[in-house]
C-alpha atoms as a PDB file:
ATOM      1  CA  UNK A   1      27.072 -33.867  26.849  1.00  0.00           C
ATOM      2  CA  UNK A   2      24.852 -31.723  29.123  1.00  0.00           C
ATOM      3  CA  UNK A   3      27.355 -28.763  29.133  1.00  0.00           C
ATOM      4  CA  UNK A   4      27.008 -29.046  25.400  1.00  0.00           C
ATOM      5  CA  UNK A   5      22.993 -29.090  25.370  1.00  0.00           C
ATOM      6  CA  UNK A   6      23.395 -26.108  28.090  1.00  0.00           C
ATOM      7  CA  UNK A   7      25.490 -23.723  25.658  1.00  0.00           C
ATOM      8  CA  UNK A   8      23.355 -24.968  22.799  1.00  0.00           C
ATOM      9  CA  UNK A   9      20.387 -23.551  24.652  1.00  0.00           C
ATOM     10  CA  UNK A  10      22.479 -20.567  25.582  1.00  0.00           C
ATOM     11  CA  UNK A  11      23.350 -19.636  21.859  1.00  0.00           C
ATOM     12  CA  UNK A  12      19.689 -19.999  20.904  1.00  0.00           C
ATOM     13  CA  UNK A  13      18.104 -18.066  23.361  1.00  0.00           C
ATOM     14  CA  UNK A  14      20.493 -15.296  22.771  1.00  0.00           C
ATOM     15  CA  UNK A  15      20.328 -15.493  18.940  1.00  0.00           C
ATOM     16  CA  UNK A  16      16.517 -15.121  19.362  1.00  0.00           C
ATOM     17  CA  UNK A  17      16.635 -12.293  21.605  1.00  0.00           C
ATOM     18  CA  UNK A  18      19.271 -10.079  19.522  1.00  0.00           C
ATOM     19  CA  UNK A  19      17.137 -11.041  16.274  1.00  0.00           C
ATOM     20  CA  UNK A  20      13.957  -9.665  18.262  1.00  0.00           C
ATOM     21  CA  UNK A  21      15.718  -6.736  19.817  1.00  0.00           C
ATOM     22  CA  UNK A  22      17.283  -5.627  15.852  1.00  0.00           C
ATOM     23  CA  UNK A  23      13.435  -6.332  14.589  1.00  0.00           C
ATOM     24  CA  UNK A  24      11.923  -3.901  17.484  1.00  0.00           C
ATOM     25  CA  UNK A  25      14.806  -1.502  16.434  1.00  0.00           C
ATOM     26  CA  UNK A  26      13.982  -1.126  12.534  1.00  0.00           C
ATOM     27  CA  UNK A  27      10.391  -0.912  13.749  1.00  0.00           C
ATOM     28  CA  UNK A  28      11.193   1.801  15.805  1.00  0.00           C
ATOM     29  CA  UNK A  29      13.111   3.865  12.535  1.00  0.00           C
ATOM     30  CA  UNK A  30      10.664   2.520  10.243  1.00  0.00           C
ATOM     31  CA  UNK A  31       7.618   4.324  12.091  1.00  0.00           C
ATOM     32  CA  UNK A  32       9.677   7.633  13.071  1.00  0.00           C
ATOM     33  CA  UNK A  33      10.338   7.617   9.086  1.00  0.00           C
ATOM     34  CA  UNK A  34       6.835   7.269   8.140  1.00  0.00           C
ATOM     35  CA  UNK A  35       5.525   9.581  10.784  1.00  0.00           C
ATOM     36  CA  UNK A  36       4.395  12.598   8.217  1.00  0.00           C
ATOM     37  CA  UNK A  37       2.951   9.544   6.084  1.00  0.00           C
ATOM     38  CA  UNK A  38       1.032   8.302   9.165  1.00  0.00           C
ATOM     39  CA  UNK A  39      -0.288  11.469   9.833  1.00  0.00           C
ATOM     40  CA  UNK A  40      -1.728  12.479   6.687  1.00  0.00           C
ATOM     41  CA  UNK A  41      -3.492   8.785   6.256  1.00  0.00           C
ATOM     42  CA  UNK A  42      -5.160   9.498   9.451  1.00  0.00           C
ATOM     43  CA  UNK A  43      -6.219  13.066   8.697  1.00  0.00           C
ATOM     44  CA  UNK A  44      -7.341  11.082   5.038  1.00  0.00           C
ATOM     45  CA  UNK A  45      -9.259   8.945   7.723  1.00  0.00           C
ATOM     46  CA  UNK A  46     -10.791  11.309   9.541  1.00  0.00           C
ATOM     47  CA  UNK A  47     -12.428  13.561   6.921  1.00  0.00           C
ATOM     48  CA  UNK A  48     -13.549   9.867   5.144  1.00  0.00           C
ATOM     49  CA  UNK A  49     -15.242   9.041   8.605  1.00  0.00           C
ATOM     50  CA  UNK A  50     -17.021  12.361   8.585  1.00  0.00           C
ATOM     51  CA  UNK A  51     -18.164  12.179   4.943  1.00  0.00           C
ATOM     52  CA  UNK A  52     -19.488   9.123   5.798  1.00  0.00           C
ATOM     53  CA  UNK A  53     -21.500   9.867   9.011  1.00  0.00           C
ATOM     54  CA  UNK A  54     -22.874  13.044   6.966  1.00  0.00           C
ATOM     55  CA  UNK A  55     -23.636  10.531   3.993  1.00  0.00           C
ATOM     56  CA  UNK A  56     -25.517   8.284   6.356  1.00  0.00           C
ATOM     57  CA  UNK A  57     -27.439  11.165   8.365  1.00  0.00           C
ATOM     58  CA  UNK A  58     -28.178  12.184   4.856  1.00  0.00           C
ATOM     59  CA  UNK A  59     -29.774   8.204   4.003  1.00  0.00           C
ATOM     60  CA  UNK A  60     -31.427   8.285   6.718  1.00  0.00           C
ATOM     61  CA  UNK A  61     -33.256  11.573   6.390  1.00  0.00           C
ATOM     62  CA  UNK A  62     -34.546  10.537   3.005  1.00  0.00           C
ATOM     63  CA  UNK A  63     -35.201   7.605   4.159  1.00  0.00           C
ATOM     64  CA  UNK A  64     -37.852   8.865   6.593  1.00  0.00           C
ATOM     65  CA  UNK A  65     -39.426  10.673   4.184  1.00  0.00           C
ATOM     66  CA  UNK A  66     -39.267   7.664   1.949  1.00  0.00           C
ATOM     67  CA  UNK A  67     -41.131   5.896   4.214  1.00  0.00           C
ATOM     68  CA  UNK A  68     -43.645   8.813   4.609  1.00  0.00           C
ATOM     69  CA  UNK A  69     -44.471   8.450   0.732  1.00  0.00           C
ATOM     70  CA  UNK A  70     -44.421   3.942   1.301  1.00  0.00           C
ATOM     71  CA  UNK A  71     -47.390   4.872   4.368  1.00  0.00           C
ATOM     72  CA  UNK A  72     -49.153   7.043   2.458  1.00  0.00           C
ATOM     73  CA  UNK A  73     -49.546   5.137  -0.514  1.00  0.00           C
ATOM     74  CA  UNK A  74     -50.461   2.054   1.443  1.00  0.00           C
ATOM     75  CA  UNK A  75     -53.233   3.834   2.874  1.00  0.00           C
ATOM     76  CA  UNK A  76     -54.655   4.901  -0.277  1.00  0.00           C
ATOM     77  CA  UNK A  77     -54.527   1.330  -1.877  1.00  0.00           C
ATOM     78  CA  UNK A  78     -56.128  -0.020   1.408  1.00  0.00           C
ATOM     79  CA  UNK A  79     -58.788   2.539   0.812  1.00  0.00           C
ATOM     80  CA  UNK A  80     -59.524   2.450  -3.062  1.00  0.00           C
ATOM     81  CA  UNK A  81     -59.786  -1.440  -2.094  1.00  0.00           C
ATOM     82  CA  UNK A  82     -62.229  -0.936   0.906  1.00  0.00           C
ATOM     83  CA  UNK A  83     -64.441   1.318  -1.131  1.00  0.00           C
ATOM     84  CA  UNK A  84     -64.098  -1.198  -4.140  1.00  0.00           C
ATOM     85  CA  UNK A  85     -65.137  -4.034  -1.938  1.00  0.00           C
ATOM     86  CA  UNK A  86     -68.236  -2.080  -0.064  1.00  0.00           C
ATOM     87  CA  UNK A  87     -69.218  -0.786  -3.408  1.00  0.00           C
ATOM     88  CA  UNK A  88     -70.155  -4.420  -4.702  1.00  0.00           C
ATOM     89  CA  UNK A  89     -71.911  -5.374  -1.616  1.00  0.00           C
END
């Protein structure tokens, strides 16, 4: 009964390491079969990276301005109201 249990466990373990062994080789000649793919994605993600930092450099330059205009206007409506208040005292 033990001998049994012993090449039971032998079986398994091997059956699990020559399934894992055929699965590391088709991922092997599944990624040297999609290497030109692979390459042009990450060129595709490269010039999407840089379009988006220039986008962003480009939000955030209006967006300083933007907030020139916000500061300026505030100021003026704090003033029309601080002449508006003195004027009725």
């Amino acid at each position: 009964m033990l001998f049994a249990g012993v090449k039971l466990m032998i079986v398994g373990m091997t059956t699990v390491m020559l399934f894992l062994c055929l699965m590391i080789l088709f991922i092997s000649i599944a990624a040297y079969l999609t290497k030109g793919e692979a390459a042009k994605e990450v060129d595709a993600l490269e010039k999407e990276r840089a379009f988006q930092a220039l986008k962003r450099k480009q939000a955030k330059e209006a967006t300083s301005t933007d907030a020139d205009e916000d500061i300026a206007v505030i100021a003026a409506a704090v003033a029309a109201y601080e002449v508006e208040r003195f004027a009725q005292a």
